[in-house]
C-alpha atoms as a PDB file:
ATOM      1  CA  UNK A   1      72.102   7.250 227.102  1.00  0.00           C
ATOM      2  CA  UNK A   2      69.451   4.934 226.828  1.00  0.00           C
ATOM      3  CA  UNK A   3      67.898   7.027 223.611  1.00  0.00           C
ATOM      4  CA  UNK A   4      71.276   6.959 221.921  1.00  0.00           C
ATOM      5  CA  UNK A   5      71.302   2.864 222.837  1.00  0.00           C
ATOM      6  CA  UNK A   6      67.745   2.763 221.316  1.00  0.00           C
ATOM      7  CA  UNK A   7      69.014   4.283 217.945  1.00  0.00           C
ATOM      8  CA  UNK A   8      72.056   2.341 217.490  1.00  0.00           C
ATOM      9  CA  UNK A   9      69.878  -0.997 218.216  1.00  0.00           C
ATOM     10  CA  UNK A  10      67.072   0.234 215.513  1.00  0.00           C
ATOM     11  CA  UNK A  11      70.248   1.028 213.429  1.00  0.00           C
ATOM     12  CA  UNK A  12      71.509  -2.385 213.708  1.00  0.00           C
ATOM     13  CA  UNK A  13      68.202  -3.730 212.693  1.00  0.00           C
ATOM     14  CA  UNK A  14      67.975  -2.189 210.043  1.00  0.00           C
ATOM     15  CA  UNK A  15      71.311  -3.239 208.425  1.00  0.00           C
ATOM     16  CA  UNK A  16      70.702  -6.577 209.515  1.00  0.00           C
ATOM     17  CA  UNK A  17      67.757  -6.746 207.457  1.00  0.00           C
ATOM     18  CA  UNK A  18      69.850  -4.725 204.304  1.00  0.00           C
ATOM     19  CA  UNK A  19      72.372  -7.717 204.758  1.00  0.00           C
ATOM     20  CA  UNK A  20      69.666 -10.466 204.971  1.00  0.00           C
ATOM     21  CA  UNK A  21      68.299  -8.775 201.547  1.00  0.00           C
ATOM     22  CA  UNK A  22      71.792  -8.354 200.049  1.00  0.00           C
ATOM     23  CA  UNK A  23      72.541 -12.452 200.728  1.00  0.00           C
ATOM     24  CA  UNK A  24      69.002 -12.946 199.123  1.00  0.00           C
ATOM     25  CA  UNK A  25      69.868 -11.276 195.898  1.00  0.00           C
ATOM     26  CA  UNK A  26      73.440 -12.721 196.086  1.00  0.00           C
ATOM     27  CA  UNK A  27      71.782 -16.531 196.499  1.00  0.00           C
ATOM     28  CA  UNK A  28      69.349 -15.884 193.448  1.00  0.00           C
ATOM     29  CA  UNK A  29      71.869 -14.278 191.245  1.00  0.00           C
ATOM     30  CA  UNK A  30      74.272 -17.459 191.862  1.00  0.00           C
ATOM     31  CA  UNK A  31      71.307 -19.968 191.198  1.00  0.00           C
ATOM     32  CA  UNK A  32      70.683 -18.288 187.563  1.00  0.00           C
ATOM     33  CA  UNK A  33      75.039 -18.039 186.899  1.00  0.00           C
ATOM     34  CA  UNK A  34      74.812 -21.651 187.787  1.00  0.00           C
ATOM     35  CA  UNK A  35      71.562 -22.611 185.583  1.00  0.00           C
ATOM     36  CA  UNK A  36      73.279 -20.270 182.577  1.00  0.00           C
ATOM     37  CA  UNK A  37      76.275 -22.304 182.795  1.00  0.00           C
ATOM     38  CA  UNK A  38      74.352 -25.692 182.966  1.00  0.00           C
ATOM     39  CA  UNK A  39      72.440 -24.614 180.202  1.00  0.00           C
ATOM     40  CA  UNK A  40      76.012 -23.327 178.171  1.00  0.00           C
ATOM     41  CA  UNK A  41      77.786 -26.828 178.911  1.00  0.00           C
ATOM     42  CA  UNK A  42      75.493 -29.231 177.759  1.00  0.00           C
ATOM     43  CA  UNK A  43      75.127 -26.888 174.433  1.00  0.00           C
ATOM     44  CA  UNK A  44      78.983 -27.325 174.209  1.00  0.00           C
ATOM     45  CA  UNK A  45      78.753 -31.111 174.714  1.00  0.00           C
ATOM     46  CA  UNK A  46      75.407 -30.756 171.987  1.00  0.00           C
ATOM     47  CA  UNK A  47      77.948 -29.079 169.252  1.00  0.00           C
ATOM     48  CA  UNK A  48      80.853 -31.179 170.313  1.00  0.00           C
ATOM     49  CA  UNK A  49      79.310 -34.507 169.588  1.00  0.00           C
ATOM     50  CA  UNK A  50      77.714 -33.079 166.252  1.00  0.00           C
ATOM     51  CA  UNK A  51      81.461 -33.379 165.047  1.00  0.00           C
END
């Protein structure tokens, strides 16, 4: 029992650090969506006042 316990808590571990890595990517991937969209506005506003 204590062998099985062992392998479902180095199990657990392990897909705690998968989800840790996962939120990582997730965090980055935001940050660049939200500097790509910064970067698309203030083009917009750029074209927009050229008229």
């Amino acid at each position: 029992m204590r062998q099985l316990l062992a392998r479902l808590t180095d199990h657990l571990k392990e897909l705690d650090k998968q989800v840790n890595e996962l939120e990582a990517q997730i965090q980055r991937w935001h940050q660049d969506c939200q500097s790509a969209l910064k970067t698309v506005q203030s083009s917009a506003l750029k074209i927009v006042h050229l008229f």
